[in-house]
Protein backbone atom coordinates (compact mmCIF):
# COMPACT_ATOMS: atom_id res chain seq x y z
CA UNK A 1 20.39 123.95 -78.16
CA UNK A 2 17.72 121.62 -76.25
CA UNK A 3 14.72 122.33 -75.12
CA UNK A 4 13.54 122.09 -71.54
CA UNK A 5 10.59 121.46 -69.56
CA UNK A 6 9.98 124.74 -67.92
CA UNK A 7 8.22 122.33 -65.28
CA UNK A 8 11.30 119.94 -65.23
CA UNK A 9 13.51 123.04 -64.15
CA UNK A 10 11.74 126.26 -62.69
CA UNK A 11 9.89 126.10 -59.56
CA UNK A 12 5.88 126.46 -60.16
CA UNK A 13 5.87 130.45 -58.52
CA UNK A 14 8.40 131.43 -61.73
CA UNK A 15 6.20 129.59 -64.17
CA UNK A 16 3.26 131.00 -63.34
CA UNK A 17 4.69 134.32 -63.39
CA UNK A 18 6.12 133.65 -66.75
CA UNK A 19 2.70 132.44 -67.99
CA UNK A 20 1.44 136.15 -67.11
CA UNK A 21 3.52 136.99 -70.09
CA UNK A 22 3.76 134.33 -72.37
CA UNK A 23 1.38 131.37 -72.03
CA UNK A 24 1.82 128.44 -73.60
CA UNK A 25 4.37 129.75 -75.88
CA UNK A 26 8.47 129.49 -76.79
CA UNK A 27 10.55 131.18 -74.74
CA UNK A 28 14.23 131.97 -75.12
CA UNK A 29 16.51 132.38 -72.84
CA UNK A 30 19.50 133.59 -73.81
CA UNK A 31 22.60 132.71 -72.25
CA UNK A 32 25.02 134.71 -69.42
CA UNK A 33 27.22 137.31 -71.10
CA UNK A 34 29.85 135.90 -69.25
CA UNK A 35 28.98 132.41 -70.79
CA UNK A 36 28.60 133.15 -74.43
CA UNK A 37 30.33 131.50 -76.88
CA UNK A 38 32.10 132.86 -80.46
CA UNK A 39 29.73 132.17 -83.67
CA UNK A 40 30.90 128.63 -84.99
CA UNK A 41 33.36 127.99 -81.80
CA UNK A 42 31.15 124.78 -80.69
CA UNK A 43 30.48 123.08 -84.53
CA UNK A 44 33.67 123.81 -86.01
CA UNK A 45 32.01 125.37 -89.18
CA UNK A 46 34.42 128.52 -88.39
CA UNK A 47 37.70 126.18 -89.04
CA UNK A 48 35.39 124.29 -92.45
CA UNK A 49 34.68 127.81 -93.79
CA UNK A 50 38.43 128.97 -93.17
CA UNK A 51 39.91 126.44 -94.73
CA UNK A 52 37.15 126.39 -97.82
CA UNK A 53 38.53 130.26 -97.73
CA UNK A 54 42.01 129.87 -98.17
CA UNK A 55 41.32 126.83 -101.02
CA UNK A 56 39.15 129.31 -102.81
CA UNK A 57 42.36 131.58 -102.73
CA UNK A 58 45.19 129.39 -103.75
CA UNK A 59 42.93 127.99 -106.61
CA UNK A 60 42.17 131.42 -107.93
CA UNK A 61 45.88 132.44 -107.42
CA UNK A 62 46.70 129.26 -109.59
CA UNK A 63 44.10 130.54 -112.44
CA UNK A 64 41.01 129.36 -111.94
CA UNK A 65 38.24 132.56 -112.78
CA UNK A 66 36.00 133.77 -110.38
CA UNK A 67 33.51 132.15 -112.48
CA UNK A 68 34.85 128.70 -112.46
CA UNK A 69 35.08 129.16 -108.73
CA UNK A 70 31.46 130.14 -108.21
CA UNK A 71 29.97 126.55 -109.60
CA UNK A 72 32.44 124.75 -107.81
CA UNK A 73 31.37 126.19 -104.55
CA UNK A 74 27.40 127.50 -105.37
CA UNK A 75 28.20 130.87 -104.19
CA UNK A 76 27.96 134.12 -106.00
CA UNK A 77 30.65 136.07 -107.72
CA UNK A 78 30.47 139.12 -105.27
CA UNK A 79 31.27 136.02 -102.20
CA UNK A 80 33.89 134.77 -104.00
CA UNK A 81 35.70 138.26 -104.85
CA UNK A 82 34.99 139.21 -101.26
CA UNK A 83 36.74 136.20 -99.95
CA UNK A 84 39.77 136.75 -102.54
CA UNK A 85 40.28 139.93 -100.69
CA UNK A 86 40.04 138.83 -97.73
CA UNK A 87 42.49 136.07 -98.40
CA UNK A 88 45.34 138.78 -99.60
């Protein structure tokens, strides 16, 4: 996400009625409901994070501990076990 110039975009009447509210500030505006998009759908962390997933699991299935597993990939031991599960 970019920012904008309010000025750039919004006709003067909107941005002074916006500064009645919040001047000089951030603003968010979130997008359409229609027009949202997934968690991770644009950056493709969703397909790095399954894929990390399913190494975790075939590496623990193979005999690596939990333990091993947690300095490999800094997370804690409760993550890992959670993600075992999940993998099953």
């Amino acid at each position: 996400m970019k920012y904008e110039k309010a000025q750039d975009i919004l006709p003067e009447d909107i941005i002074k009625l916006i500064q009645q509210y919040i001047d000089g500030g951030y603003l968010y505006i979130p997008r359409k409901f229609d027009n949202k998009k997934s968690w991770g759908s644009t950056t493709g962390l969703r397909k790095e994070l399954k894929k990390r997933n399913v190494e975790i699991f075939e590496k623990h299935i193979r005999g690596i501990s939990v333990k091993e597993l947690t300095e490999q990939y800094y997370l804690t031991e409760n993550s890992i076990r959670r993600i075992i599960r999940q993998q099953r």
